[in-house]
Protein backbone atom coordinates (compact mmCIF):
# COMPACT_ATOMS: atom_id res chain seq x y z
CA UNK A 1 0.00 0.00 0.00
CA UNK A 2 1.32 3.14 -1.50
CA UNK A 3 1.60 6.66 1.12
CA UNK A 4 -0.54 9.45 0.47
CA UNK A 5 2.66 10.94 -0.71
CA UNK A 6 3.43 8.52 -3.07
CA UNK A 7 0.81 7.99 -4.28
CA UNK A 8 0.61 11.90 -4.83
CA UNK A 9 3.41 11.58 -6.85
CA UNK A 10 5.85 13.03 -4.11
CA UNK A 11 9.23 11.40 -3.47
CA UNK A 12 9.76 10.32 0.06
CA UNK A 13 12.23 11.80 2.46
CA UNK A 14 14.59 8.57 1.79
CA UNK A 15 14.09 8.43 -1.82
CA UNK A 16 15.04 12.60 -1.85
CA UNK A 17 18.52 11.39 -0.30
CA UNK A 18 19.44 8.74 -2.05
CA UNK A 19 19.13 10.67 -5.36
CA UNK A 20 20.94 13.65 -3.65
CA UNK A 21 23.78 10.84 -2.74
CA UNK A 22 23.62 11.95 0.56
CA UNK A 23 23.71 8.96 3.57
CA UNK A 24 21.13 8.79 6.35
CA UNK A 25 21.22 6.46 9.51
CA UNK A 26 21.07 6.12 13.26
CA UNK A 27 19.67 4.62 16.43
CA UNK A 28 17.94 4.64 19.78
CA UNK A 29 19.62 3.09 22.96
CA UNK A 30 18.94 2.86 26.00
CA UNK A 31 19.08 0.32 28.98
CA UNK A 32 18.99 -0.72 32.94
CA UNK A 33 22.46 -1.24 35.14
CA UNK A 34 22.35 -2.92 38.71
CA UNK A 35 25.44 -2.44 40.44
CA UNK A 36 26.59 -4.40 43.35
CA UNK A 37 28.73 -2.28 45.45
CA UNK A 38 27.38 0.18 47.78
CA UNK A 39 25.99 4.07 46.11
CA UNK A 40 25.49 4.34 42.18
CA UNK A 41 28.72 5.74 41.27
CA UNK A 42 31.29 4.12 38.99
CA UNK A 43 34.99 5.04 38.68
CA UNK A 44 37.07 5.28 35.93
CA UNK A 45 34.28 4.79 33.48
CA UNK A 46 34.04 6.08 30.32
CA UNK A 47 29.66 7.20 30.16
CA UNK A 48 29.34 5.72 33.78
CA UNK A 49 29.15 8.52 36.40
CA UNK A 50 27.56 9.16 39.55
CA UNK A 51 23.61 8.00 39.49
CA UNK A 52 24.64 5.59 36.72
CA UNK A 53 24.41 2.34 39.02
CA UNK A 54 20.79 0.91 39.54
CA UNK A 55 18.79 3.35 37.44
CA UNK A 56 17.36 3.38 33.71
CA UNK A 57 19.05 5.98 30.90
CA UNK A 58 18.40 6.62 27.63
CA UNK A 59 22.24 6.54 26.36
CA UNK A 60 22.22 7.48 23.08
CA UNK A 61 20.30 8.92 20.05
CA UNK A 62 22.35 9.20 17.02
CA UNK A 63 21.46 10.87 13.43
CA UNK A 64 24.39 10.53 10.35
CA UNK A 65 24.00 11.94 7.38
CA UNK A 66 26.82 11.65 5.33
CA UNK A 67 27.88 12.40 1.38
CA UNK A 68 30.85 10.34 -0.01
CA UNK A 69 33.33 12.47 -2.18
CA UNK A 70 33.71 11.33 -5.60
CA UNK A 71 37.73 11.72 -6.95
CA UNK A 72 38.53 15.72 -7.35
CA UNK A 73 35.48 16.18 -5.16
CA UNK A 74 34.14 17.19 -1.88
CA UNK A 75 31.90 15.37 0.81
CA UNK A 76 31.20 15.72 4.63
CA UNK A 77 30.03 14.11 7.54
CA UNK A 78 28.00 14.93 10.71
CA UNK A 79 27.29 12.55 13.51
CA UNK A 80 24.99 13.89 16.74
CA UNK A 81 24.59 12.16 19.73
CA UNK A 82 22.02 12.78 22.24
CA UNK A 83 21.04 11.40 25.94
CA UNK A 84 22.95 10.93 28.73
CA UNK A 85 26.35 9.99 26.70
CA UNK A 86 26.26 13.32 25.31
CA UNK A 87 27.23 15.10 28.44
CA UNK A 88 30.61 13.53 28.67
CA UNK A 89 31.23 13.90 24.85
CA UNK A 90 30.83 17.51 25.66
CA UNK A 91 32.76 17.82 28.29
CA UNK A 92 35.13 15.81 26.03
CA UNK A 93 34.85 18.82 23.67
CA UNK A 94 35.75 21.39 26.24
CA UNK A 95 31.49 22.80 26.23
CA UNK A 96 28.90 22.40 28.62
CA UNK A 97 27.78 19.24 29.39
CA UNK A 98 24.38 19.15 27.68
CA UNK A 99 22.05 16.19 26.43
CA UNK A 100 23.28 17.07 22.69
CA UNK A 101 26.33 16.82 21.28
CA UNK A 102 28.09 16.95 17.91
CA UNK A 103 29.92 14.31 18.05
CA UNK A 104 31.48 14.51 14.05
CA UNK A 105 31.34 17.48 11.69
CA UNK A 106 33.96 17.19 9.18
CA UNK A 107 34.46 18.26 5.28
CA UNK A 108 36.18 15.26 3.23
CA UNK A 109 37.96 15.91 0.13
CA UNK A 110 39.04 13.00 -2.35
CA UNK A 111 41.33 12.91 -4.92
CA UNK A 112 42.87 9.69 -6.24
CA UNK A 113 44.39 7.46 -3.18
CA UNK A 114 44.38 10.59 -0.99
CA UNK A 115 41.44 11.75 1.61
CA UNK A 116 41.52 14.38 3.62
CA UNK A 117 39.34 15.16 6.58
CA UNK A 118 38.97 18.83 7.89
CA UNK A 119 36.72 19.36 11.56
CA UNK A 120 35.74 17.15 14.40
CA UNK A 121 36.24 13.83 14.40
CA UNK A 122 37.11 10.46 16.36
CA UNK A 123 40.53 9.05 16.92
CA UNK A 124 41.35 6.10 15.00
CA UNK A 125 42.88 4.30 17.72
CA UNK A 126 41.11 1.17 19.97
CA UNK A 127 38.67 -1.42 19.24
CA UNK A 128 35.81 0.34 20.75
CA UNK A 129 33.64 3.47 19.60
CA UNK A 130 31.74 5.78 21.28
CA UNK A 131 28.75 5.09 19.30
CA UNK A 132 26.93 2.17 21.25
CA UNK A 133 25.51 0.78 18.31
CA UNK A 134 28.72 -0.02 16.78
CA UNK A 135 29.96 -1.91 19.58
CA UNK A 136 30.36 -5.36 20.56
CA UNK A 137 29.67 -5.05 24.10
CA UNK A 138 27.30 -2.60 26.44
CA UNK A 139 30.05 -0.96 28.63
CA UNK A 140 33.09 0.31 27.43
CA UNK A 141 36.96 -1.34 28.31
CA UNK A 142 39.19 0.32 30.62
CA UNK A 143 41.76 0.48 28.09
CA UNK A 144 39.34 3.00 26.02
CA UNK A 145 38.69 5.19 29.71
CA UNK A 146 42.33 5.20 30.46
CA UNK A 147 44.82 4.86 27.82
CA UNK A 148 43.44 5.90 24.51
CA UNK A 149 42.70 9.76 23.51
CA UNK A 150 39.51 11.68 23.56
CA UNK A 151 38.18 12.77 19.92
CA UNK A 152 39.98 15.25 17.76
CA UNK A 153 39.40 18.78 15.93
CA UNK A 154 41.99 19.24 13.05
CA UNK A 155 42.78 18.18 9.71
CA UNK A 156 43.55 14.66 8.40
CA UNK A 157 45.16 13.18 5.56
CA UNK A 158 44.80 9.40 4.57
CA UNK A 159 46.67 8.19 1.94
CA UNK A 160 45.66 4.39 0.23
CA UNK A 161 49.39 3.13 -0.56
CA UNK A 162 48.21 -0.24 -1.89
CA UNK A 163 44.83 -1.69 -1.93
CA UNK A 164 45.92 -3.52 1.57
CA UNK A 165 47.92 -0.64 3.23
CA UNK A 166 46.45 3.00 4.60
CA UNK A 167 48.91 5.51 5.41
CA UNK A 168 47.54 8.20 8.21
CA UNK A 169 48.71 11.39 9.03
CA UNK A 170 47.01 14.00 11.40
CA UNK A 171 47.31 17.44 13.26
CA UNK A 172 44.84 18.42 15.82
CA UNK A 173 44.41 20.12 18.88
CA UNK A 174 46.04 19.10 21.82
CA UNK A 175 45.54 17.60 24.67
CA UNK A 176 44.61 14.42 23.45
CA UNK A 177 44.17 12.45 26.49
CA UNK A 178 42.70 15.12 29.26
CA UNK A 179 39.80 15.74 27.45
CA UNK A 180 37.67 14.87 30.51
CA UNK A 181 38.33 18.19 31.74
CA UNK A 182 37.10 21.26 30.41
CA UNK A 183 40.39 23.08 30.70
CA UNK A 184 42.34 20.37 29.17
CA UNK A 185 40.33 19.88 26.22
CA UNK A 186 39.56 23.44 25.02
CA UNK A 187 43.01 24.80 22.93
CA UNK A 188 44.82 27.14 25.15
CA UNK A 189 48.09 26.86 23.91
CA UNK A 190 49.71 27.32 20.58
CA UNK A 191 51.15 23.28 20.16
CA UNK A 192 49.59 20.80 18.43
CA UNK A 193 48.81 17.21 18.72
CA UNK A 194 50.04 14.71 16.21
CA UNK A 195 48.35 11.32 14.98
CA UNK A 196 50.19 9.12 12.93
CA UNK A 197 50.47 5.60 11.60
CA UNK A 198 47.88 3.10 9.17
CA UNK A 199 46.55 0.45 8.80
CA UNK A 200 47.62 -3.08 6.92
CA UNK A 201 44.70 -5.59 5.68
CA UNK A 202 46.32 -8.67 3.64
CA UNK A 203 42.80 -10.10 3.68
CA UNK A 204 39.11 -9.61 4.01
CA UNK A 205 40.12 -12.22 7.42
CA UNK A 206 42.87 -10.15 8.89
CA UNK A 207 43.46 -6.64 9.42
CA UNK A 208 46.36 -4.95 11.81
CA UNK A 209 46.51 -0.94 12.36
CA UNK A 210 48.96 0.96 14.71
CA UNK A 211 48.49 4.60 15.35
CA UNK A 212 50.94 7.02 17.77
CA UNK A 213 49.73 10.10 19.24
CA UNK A 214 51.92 13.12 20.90
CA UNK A 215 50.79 15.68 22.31
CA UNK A 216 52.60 19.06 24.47
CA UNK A 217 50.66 20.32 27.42
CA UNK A 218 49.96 23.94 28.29
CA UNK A 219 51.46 23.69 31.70
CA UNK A 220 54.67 25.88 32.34
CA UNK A 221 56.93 22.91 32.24
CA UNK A 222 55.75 21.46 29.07
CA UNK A 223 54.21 18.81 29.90
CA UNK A 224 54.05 15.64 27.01
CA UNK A 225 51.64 12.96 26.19
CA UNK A 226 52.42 9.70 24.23
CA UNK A 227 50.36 6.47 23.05
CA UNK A 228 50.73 4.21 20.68
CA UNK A 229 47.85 2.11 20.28
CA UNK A 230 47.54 -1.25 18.32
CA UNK A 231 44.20 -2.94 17.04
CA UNK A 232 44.37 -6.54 15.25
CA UNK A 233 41.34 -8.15 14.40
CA UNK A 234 41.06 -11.40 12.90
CA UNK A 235 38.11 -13.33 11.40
CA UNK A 236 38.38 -17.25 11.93
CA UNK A 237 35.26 -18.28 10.26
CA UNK A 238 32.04 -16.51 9.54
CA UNK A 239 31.01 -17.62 12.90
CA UNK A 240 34.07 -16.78 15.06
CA UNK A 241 36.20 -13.49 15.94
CA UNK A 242 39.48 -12.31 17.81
CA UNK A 243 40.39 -9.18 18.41
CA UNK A 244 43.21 -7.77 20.32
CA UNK A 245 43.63 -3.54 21.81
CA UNK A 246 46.42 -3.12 23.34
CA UNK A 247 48.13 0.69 24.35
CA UNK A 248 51.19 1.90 25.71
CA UNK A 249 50.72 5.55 27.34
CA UNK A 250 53.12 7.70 28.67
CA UNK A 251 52.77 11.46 30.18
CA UNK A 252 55.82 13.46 31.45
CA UNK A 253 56.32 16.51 33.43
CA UNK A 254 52.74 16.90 33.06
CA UNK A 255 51.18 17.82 37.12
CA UNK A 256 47.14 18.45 35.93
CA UNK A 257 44.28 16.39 37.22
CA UNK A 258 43.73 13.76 34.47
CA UNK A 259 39.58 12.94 34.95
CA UNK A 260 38.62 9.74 34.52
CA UNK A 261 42.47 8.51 34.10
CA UNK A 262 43.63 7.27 38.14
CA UNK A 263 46.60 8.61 38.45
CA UNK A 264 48.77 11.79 36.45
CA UNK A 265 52.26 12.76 37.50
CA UNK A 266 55.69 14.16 37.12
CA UNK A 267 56.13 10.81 34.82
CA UNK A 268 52.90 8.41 34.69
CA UNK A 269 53.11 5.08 32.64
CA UNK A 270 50.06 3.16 31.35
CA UNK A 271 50.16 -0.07 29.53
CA UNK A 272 47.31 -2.52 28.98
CA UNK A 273 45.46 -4.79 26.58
CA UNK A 274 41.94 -6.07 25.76
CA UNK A 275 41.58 -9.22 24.22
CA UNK A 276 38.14 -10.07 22.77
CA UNK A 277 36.27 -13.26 21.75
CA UNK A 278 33.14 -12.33 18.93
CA UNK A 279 30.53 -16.25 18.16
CA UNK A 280 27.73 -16.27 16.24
CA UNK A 281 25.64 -18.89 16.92
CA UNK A 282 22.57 -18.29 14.57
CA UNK A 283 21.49 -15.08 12.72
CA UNK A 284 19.80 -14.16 16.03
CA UNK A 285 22.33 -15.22 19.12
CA UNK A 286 25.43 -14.20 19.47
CA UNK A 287 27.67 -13.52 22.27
CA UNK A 288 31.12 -11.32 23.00
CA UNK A 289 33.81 -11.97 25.76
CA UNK A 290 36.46 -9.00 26.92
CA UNK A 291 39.51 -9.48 28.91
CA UNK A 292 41.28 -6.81 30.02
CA UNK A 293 44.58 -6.10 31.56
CA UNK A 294 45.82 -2.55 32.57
CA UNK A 295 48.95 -1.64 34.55
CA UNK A 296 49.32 2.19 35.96
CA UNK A 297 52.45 3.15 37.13
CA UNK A 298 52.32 6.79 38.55
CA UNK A 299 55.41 8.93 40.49
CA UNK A 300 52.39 10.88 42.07
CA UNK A 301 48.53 10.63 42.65
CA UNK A 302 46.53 14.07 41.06
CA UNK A 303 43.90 14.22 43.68
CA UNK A 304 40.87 12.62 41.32
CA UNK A 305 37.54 10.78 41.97
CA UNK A 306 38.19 8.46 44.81
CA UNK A 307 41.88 8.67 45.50
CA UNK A 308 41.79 12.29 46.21
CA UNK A 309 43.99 11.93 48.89
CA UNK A 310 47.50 13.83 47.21
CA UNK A 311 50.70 12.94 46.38
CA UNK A 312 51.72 9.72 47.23
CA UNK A 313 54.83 8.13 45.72
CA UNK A 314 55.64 5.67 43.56
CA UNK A 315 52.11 4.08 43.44
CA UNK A 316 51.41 1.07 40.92
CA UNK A 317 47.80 -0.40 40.31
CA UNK A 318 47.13 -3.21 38.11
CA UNK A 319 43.48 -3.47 36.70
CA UNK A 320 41.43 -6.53 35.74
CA UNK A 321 38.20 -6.88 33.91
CA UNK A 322 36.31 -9.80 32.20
CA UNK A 323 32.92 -9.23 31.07
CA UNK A 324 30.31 -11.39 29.10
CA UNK A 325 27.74 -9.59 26.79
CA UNK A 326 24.82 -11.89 25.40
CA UNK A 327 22.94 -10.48 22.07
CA UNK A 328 19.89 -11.37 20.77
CA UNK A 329 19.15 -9.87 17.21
CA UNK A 330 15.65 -9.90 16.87
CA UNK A 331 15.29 -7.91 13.33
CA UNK A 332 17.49 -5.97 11.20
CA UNK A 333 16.36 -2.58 12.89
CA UNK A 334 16.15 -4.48 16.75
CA UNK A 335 18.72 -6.07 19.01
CA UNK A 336 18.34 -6.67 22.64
CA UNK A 337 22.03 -7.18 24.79
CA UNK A 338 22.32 -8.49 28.28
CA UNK A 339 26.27 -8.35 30.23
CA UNK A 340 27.94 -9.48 32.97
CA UNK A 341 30.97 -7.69 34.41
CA UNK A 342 33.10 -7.93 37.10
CA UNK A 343 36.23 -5.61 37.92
CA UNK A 344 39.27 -6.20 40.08
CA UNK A 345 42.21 -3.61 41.11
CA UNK A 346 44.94 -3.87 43.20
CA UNK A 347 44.78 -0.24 44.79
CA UNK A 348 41.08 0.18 46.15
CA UNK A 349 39.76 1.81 43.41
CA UNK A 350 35.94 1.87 42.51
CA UNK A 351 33.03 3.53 44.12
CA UNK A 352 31.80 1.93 47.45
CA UNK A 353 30.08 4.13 50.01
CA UNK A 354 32.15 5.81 51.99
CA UNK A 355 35.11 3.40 51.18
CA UNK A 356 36.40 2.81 48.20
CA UNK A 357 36.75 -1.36 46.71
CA UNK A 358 39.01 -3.57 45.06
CA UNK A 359 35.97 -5.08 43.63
CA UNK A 360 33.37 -4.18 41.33
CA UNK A 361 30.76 -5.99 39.40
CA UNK A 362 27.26 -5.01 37.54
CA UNK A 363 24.73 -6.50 35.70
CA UNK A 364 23.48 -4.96 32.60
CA UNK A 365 20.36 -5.04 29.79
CA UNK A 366 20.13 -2.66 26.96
CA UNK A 367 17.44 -2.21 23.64
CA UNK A 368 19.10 -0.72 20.67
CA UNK A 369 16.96 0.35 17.79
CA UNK A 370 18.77 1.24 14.62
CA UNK A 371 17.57 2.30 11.51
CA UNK A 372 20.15 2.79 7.66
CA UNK A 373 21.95 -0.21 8.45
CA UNK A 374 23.65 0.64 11.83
């Protein structure tokens, strides 16, 4: 049965788009989490703050519209996020933590192997995305909270070498990591941030990318940020995925409060990993399992979150975190996702009343409606 549009003779909104070239997609999410320790804050989270434990939220709403360059041409991009993630990808952005953000606004320009990218828009590195929908798992790793930099406002050039091997090149705004605070992540100083590295596919099975970041602080002693960040994924069979994060961080002579990040320092070092397990057992079932392995090595504690308690030398904490997601895909638009995860730290760490735990563990459901082939 034909709408009154249609049958009017007038193109649909969809059917306006697609002859414009232009792309059009998104989704609705939004979910329950029961934590077991005592309170409803989280720490060291990455869209998990206080009031986030044993309550509903409607996470995200996402629009993308999108128009592909054609060679010697121009295109763009713009991704907005709305709900409750959209304060921190604000506040990520150096603006006020409101309910809608912006999260990519970038003009692409194409011209043989060669694409550049001009505006706001993610970092290439981890396994993990802010968007929900695109992710294999409700919460996000430790790895991605910790060790991995915030999303980026410059210019971008990627340059297709061979038909398996993407060179990247990037200069943005810096700081890339302290973009949890709004001081760190608005551009107050004159340096830059640099993102560089690629990306080598030999096969539609395999696929390996490494990406380094550095970064000089405002402070007065000129502070420096480093990461290098490594992402191989490999498809076994059409049923069965691994994929492996891992991240090597290091800040120096850099003294400011890094948010969600545990520890900052005259010299802080962060290395951990995140190994993942993807099965498909029918079109509709699937499950996902994360391990994850961090190590924090910090001359001095910045007094954040739960371990505001000042300097204290010398402190290492090693970070553990295994968590099961189930997924059951009931259409193309509608998936539902259940998880399991439990967290262990050497230091105590995580929310827990009035004293903070070396434990943590939730339980977690979440409805995901997408809707353009999200």
């Amino acid at each position: 049965m034909s709408s009154p549009a249609q049958a009017d003779g007038v193109p649909s909104v969809s059917e306006v788009l697609d002859k414009s070239g232009i792309f059009a997609a998104g989704y609705l999410s939004g979910g329950y989490t029961a934590g077991f320790n005592k309170g409803d804050a989280f720490t060291d989270r990455v869209f998990e703050t206080v009031g986030s434990a044993n309550t509903f939220e409607f996470n995200q709403a996402a629009l993308i519209l999108a128009h592909a360059p054609s060679d010697g041409g121009f295109g763009g991009k713009v991704v907005t996020i709305a709900g409750t993630d959209a304060k921190l990808l604000n506040i990520f952005y150096g603006s006020t933590p409101a309910d809608i953000a912006l999260f990519i606004a970038e003009l692409t320009y194409k011209y043989g192997g060669l694409n550049v990218e001009l505006g706001r828009f993610p970092a290439l590195s981890g396994y993990e995305l802010a968007p929900i929908a695109l992710n294999d798992n409700i919460s996000r790793s430790l790895v991605l909270a910790i060790a991995q930099p915030v999303p980026l406002t410059g210019v971008r050039f990627n340059y297709t070498v061979t038909d398996t091997l993407t060179a990247v090149l990037a200069v943005s705004n810096s700081d890339v990591i302290d973009g949890t605070t709004a001081a760190a992540a608005t551009d107050d100083n004159k340096q830059k941030a640099l993102e560089f590295g690629g990306s080598y596919a030999p096969s539609k099975a395999f696929k390996l990318a490494i990406y380094d970041y550095y970064s000089v602080e405002a402070e007065d002693n000129g502070g420096k940020n480093d990461i290098l960040d490594l992402v191989a994924t490999w498809a076994v069979t059409n049923q069965l995925q691994f994929a492996f994060n891992g991240d090597y961080l290091r800040t120096y002579n850099n003294t400011i409060a890094s948010g969600l990040h545990l520890f900052a320092g005259p010299a802080t070092i962060k290395t951990g990993g995140d190994f993942y397990i993807n099965y498909k057992y029918t079109p509709q079932w699937s499950s996902s399992l994360r391990l994850e392995y961090i190590r924090v090595s910090s001359d001095a504690v910045a007094g954040t979150g739960v371990l505001d308690t000042g300097a204290i030398p010398a402190v290492v904490n090693y970070l553990s975190e295994a968590t099961l997601t189930g997924r059951y895909t009931a259409s193309k638009n509608f998936r539902i996702l259940g998880e399991f995860r439990v967290d262990h730290s050497t230091v105590p760490t995580f929310a827990n009343g009035t004293e903070p735990a070396k434990h943590d563990s939730e339980l977690r459901i979440n409805a995901i409606y997408s809707f353009g082939g999200v």
